[in-house]
Protein backbone atom coordinates (compact mmCIF):
# COMPACT_ATOMS: atom_id res chain seq x y z
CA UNK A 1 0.00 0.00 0.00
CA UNK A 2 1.77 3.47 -1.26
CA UNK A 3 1.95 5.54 2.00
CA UNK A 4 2.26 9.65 1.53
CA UNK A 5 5.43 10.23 1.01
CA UNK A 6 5.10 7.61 -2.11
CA UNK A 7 2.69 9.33 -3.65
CA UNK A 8 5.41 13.04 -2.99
CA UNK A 9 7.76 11.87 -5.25
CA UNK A 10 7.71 12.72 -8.80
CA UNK A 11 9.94 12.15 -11.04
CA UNK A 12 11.09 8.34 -12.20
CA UNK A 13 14.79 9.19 -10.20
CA UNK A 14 13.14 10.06 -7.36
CA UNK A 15 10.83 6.90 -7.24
CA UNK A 16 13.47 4.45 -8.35
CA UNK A 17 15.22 5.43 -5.11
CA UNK A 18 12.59 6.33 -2.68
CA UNK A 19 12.84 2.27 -1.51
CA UNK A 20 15.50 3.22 0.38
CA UNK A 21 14.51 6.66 2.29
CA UNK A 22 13.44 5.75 5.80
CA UNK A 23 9.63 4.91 6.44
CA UNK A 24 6.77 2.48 7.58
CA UNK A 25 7.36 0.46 4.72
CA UNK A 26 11.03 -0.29 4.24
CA UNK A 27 13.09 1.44 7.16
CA UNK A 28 15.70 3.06 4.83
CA UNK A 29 17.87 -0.47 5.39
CA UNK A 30 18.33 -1.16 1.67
CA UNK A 31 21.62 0.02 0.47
CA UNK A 32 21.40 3.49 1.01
CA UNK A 33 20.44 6.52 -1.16
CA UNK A 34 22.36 6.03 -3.84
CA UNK A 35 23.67 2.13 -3.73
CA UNK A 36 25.01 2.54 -7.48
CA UNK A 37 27.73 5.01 -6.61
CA UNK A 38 30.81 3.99 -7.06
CA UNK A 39 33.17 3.32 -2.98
CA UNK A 40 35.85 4.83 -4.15
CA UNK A 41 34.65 8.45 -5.63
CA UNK A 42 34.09 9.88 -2.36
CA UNK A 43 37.39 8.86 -1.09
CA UNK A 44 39.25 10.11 -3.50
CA UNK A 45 37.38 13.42 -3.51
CA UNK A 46 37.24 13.79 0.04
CA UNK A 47 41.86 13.55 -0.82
CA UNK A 48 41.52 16.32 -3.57
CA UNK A 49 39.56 18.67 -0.79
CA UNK A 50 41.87 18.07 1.50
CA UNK A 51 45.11 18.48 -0.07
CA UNK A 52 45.69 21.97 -0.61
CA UNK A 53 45.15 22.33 3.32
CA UNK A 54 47.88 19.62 3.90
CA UNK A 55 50.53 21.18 1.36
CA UNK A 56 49.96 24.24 3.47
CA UNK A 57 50.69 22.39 6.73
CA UNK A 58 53.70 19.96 5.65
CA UNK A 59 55.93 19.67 2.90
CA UNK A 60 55.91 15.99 1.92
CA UNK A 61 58.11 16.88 -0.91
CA UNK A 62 61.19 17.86 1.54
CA UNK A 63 61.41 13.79 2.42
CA UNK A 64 64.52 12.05 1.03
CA UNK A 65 63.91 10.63 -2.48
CA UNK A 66 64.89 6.64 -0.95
CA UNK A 67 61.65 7.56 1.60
CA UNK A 68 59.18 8.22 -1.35
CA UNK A 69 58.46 4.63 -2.62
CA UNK A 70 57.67 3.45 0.58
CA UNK A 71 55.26 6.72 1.17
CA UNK A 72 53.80 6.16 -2.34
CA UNK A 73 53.02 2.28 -1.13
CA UNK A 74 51.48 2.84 2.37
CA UNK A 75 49.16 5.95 0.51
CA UNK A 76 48.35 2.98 -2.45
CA UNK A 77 47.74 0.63 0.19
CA UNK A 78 45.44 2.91 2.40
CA UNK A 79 43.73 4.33 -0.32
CA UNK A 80 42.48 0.18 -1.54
CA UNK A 81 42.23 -0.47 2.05
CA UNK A 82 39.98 2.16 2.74
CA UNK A 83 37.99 1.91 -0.59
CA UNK A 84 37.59 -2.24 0.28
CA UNK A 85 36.12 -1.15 3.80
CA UNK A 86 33.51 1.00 1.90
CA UNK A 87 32.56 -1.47 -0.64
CA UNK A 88 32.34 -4.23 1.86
CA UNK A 89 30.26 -2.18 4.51
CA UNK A 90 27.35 -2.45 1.53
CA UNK A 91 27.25 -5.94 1.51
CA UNK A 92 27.26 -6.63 5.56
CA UNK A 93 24.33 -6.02 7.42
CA UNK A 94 24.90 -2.84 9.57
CA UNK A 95 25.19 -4.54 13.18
CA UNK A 96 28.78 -6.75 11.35
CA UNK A 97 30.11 -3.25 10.01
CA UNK A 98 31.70 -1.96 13.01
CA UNK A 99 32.33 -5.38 14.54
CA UNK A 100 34.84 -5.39 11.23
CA UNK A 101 35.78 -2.69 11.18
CA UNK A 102 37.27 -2.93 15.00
CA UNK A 103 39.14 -5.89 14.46
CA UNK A 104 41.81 -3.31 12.88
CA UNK A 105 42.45 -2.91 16.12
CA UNK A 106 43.66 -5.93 17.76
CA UNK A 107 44.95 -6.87 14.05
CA UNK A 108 47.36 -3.97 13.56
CA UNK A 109 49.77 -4.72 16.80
CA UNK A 110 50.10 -8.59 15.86
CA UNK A 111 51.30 -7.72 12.32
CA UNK A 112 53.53 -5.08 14.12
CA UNK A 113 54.64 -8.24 15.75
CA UNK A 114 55.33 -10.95 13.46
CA UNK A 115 56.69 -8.39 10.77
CA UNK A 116 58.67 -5.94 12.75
CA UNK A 117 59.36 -7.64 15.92
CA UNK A 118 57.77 -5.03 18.28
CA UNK A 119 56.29 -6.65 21.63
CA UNK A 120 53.19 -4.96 22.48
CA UNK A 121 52.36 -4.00 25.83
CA UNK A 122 50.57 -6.55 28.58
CA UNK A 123 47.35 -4.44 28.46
CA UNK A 124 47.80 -4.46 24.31
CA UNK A 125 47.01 -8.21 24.27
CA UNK A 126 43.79 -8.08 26.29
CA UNK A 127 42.56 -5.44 24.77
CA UNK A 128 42.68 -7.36 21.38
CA UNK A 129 41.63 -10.74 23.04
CA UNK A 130 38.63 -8.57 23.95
CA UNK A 131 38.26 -7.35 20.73
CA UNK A 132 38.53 -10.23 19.14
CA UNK A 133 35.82 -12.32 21.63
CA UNK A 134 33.32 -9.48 20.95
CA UNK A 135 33.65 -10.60 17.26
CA UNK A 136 33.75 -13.91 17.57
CA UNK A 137 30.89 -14.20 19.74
CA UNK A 138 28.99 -12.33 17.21
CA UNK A 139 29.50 -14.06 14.47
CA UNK A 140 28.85 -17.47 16.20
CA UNK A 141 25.57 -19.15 14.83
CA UNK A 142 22.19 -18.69 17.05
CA UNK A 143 19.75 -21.50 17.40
């Protein structure tokens, strides 16, 4: 049954995507507003803002020319990292998202770890084992 703000929208546009604006029928739950854009448009735009404002604040250019591959492969590996998170966030449901997306967290000192032989702190470890039990218990199957 159409409800009123159905029967609002106009044009075709409008009611091709007005299954996913929050109401009685569908709770806005669907993919979002615009589920065909592209992840990684924003993210690059929301770079080209920002630049000017951090060539005004640092000059990345002053680093030592055997420094810039590695800076050019932690900014390529951010930037697919960060584009991955976006594109996977549409196909979890919303409660797994930040469960996910926190397991960065305990993740990023055990790499530190294995690859570069730092010991994290005592209080670094249960942290993480807490981290990683929230997540675990989430994802384990209900009866």
């Amino acid at each position: 049954m159409p409800t009123a703000a159905w029967n609002a929208i106009s044009t075709p546009e409008d009611q091709r995507h007005a299954h996913s604006l929050p109401g009685p029928d569908t709770g806005g739950i669907d993919g979002g507003r615009w589920p065909e854009t592209p992840a990684g448009i924003p993210s690059a735009l929301s770079s080209i803002v920002l630049l000017p404002a951090a060539l005004l604040a640092a000059t990345p250019l002053d680093a030592a020319p055997e420094y810039m591959p590695a800076m050019a492969g932690f900014g390529l590996v951010f930037a697919v990292a960060s584009i991955t998170l976006m594109a996977g966030a549409r196909l979890l449901p919303s409660a797994e998202t930040p469960l996910l997306s926190a397991l960065e967290t305990p993740v990023a000192p055990l790499l530190a770890f294995l690859f570069l032989a730092e010991v994290p702190p005592t209080a670094t470890f249960i942290g993480g084992g807490v981290i990683l039990s929230a997540i675990l218990w989430s994802q384990w199957p209900r009866r």
